[in-house]
Protein backbone atom coordinates (compact mmCIF):
# COMPACT_ATOMS: atom_id res chain seq x y z
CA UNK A 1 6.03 0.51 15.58
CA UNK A 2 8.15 2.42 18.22
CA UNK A 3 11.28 0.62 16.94
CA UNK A 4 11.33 2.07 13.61
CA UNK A 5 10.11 5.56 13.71
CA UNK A 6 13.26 6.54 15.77
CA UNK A 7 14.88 6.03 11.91
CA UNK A 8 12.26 8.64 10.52
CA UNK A 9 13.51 12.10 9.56
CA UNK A 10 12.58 15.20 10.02
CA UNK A 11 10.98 15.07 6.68
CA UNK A 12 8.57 12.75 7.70
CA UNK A 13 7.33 15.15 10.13
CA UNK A 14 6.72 17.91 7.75
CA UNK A 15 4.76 15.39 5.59
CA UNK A 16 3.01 13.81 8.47
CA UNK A 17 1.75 17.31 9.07
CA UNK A 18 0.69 18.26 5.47
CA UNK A 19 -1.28 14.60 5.65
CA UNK A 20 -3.11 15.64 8.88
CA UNK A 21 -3.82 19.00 6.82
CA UNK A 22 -5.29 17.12 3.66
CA UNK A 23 -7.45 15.07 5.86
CA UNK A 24 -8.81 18.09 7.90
CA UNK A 25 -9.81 19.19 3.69
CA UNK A 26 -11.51 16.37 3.22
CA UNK A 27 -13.49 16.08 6.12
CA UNK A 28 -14.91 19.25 6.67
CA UNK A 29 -13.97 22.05 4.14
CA UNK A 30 -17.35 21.30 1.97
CA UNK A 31 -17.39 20.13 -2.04
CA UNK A 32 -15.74 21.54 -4.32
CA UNK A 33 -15.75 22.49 -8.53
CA UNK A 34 -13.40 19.47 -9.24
CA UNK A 35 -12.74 15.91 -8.07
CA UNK A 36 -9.24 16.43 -7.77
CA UNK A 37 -7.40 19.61 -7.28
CA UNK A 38 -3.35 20.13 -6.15
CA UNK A 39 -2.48 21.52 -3.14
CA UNK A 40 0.28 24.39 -3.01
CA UNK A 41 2.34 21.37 -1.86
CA UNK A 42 2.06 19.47 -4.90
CA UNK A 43 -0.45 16.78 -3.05
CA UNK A 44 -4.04 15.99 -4.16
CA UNK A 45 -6.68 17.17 -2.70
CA UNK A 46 -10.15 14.73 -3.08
CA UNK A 47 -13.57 15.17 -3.57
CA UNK A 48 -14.59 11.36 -2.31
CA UNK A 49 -18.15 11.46 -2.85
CA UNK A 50 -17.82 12.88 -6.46
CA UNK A 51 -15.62 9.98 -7.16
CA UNK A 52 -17.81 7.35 -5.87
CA UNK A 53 -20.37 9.25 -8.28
CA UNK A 54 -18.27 7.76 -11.01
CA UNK A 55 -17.38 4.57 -9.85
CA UNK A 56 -17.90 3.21 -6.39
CA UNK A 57 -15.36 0.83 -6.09
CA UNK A 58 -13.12 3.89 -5.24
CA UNK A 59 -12.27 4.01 -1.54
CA UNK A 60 -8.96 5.38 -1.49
CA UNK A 61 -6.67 7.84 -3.24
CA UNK A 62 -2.50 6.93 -3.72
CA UNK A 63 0.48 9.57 -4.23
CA UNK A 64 4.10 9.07 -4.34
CA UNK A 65 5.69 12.59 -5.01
CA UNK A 66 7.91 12.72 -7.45
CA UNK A 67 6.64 9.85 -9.33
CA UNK A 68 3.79 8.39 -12.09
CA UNK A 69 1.83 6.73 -9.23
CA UNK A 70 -1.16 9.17 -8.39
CA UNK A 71 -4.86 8.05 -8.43
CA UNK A 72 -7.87 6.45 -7.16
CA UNK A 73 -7.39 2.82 -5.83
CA UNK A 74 -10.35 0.20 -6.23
CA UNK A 75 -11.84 -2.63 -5.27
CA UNK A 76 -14.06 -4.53 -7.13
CA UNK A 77 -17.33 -4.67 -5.51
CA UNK A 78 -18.00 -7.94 -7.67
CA UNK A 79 -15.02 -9.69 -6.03
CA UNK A 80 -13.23 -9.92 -9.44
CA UNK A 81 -9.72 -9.49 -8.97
CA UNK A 82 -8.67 -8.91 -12.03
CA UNK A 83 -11.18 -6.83 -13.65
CA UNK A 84 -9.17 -3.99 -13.29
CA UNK A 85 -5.54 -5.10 -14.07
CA UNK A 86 -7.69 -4.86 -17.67
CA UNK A 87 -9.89 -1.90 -17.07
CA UNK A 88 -9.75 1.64 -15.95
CA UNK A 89 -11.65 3.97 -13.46
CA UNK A 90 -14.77 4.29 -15.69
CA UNK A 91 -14.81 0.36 -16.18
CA UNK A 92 -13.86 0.50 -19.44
CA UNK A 93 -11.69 -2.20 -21.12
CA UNK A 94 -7.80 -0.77 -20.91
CA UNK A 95 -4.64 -2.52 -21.14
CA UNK A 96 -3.20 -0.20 -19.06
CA UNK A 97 -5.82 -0.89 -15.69
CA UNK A 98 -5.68 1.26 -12.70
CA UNK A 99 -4.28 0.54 -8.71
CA UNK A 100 -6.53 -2.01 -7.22
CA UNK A 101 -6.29 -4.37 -4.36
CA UNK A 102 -7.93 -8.16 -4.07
CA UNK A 103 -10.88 -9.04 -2.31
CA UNK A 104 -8.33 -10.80 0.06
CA UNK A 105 -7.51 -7.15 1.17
CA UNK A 106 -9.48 -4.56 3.16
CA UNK A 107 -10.44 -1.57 2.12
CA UNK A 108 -9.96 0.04 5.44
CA UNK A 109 -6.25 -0.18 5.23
CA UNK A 110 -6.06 -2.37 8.17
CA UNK A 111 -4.38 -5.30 6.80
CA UNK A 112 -0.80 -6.39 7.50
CA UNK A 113 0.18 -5.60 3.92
CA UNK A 114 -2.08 -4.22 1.46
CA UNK A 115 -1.17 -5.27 -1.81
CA UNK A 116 -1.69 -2.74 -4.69
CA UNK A 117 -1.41 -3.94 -8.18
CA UNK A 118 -1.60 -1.93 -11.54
CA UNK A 119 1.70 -0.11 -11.03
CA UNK A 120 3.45 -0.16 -14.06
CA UNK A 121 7.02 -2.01 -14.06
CA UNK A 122 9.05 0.79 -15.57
CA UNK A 123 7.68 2.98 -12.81
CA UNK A 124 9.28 0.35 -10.21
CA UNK A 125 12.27 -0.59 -11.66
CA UNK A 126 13.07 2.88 -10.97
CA UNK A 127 13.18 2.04 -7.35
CA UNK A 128 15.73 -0.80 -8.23
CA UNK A 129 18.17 2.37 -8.40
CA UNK A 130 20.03 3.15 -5.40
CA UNK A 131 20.12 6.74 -6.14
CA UNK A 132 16.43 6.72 -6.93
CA UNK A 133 15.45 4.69 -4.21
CA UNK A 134 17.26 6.91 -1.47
CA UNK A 135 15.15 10.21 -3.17
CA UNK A 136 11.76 8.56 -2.99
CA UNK A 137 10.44 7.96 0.72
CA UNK A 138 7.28 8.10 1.47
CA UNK A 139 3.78 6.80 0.28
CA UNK A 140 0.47 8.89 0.64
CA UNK A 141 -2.70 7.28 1.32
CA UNK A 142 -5.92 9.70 1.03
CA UNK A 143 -9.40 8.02 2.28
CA UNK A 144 -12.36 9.72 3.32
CA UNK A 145 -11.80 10.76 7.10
CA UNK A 146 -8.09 9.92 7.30
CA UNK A 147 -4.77 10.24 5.49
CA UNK A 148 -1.64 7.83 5.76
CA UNK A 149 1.74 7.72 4.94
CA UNK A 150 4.02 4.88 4.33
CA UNK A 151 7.62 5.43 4.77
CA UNK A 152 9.50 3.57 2.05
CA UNK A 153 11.75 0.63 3.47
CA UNK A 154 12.43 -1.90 0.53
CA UNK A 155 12.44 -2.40 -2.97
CA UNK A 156 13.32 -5.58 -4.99
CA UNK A 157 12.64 -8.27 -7.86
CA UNK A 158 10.60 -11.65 -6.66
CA UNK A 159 9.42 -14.71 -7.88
CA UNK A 160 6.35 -13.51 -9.53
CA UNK A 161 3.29 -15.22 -7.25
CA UNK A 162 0.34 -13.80 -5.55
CA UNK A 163 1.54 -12.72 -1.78
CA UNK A 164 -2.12 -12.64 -0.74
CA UNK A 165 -1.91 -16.60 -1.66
CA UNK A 166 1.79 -17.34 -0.69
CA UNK A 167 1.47 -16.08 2.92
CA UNK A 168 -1.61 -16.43 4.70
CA UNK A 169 -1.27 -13.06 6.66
CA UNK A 170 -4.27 -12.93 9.09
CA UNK A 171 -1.64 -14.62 11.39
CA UNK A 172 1.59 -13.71 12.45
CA UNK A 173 3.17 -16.45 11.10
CA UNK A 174 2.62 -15.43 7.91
CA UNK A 175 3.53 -12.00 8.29
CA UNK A 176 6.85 -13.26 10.24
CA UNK A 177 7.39 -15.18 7.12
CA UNK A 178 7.11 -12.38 4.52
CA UNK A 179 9.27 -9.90 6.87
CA UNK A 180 11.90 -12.76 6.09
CA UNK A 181 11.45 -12.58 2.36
CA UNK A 182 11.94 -9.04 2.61
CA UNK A 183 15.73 -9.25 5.25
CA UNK A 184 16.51 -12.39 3.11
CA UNK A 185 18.94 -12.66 -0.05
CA UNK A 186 20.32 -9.60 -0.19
CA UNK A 187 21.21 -9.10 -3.48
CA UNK A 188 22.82 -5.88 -5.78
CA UNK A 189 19.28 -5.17 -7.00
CA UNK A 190 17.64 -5.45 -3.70
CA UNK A 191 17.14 -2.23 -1.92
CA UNK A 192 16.71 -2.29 2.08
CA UNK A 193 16.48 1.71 3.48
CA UNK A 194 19.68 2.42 5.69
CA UNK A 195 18.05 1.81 9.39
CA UNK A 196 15.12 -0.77 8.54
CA UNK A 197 17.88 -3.46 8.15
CA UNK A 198 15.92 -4.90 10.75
CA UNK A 199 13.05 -4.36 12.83
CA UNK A 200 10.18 -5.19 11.26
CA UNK A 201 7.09 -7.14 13.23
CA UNK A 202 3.81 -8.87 12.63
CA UNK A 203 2.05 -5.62 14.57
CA UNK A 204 3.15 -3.27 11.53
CA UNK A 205 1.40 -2.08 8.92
CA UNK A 206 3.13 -2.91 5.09
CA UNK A 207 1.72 -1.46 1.73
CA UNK A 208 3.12 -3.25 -1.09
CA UNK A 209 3.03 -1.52 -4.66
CA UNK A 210 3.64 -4.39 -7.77
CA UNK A 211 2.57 -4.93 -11.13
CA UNK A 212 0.85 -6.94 -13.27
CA UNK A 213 2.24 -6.31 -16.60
CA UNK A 214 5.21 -8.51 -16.66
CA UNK A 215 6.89 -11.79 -15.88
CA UNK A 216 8.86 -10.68 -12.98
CA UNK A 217 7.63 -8.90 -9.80
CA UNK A 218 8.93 -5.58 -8.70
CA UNK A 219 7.53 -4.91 -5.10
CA UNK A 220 7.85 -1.66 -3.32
CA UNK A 221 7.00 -1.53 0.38
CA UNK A 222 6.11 0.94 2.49
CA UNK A 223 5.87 1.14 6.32
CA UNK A 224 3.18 2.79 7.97
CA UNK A 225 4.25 5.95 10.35
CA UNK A 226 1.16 7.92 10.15
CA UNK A 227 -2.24 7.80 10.65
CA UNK A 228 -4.34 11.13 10.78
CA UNK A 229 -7.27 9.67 12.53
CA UNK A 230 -5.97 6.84 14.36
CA UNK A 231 -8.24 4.27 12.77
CA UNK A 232 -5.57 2.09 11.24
CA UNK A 233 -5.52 -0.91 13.94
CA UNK A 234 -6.21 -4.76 14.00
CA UNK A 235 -6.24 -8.06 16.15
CA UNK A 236 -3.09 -10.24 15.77
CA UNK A 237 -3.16 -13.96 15.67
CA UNK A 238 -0.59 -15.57 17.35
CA UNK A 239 -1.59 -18.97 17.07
CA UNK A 240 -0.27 -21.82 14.88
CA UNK A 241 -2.65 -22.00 11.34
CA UNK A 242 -1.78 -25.93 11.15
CA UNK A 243 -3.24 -26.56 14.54
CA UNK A 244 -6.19 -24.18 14.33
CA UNK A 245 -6.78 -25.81 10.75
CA UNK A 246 -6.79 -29.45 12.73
CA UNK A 247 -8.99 -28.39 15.45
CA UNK A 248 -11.42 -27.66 13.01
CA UNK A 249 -10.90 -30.64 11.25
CA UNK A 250 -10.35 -28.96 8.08
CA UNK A 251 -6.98 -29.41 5.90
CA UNK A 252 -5.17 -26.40 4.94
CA UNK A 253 -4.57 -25.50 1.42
């Protein structure tokens, strides 16, 4: 990760400190009255356990400041991915759904790219805006014992398919291949953060925010460049998928 946080600001030290002071709350400051509350900063504060009271698919709160996108993310403990694109927090049928990620994602954050659906698509296209972009940079993750942020690095329309099925990222070839997807076509509506124009690896860590309530595919990605606890970490597999697939005797899909 060393060759892009020489591109982060001096903002993203400020926020990587209020992050480290959110995540000191929520480990050891005790319950309190409400499941959410707002810090002086503007950033939630989260009562985990009362939330997993309510619904215990919840293992992770999101927060983009100065945008829509701020709430619990879940995970369907059923393995139904798209129970929630069709039903909010308290499981109840709504058009609208909530910010989930698939069973093909963990809920420890420690994927390559952690895909969150249920964003709406006018809350995206905003990011299709230079101007807009360029204001909105970072990406708050709140879990129990830890807090990350995602620096903001790209924004742009794709072909709308499931990424978790198009790349097969538990190696790095498919995580080499979706950093190429994001440097490739560069196109008017395709926004690339002044200093990321390269240098993104297989050994980073990507969120992705999308949608699922239209025929085209907004993604926004984020770059991890802090980790409160130092938890976020993983094994990287270098190896080719069509020869591990052969050795095995099995035929890739």
């Amino acid at each position: 990760m060393n060759k892009t946080r020489r591109y982060i600001d001096r903002k993203a030290l400020i926020s990587l400190f209020w992050i480290i002071f959110f995540w000191l709350l929520l480990a050891g400051c005790g319950k309190k009255e409400e499941i959410v509350s707002t810090s002086e900063e503007g950033g939630p504060i989260i009562d985990f356990e009362k939330l997993k009271k309510e619904n215990g698919d919840i293992f992770a709160w999101i927060y983009v400041p100065g945008t829509q996108i701020n709430g619990p993310i879940l995970q369907s403990a059923d393995g139904d991915d798209s129970f929630y694109a069709n039903h909010n927090v308290a499981k109840e049928p709504d058009a609208k759904g909530c910010f989930y990620i698939e069973a093909a994602n963990m809920a420890d954050m420690c994927d390559f790219n952690e895909v969150v659906h249920g964003v709406p698509t006018e809350e995206l296209s905003r990011f299709l805006d230079r101007s807009y972009f360029e204001g909105q940079q970072y990406i708050h993750v709140y879990m129990e014992g830890n807090a990350l942020i995602y620096y903001i690095m790209a924004a742009y329309t794709r072909e709308n398919t499931r990424l978790l099925e198009q790349y097969d990222f538990s190696y790095a070839s498919g995580c080499q291949q979706f950093i190429d997807e994001i440097y490739s076509g560069r196109t008017m509506s395709k926004n690339i953060r002044s200093g990321w124009e390269t240098g993104l690896e297989p050994s980073h860590f990507l969120l992705t925010l999308t949608s699922d309530d239209s025929d085209r595919q907004i993604v926004v990605i984020g770059c991890l460049v802090g980790d409160a606890a130092g938890k976020i970490d993983r094994e990287i597999d270098w190896g080719d998928p069509e020869e591990d697939f052969s050795i095995m005797g099995w035929s890739k899909p």
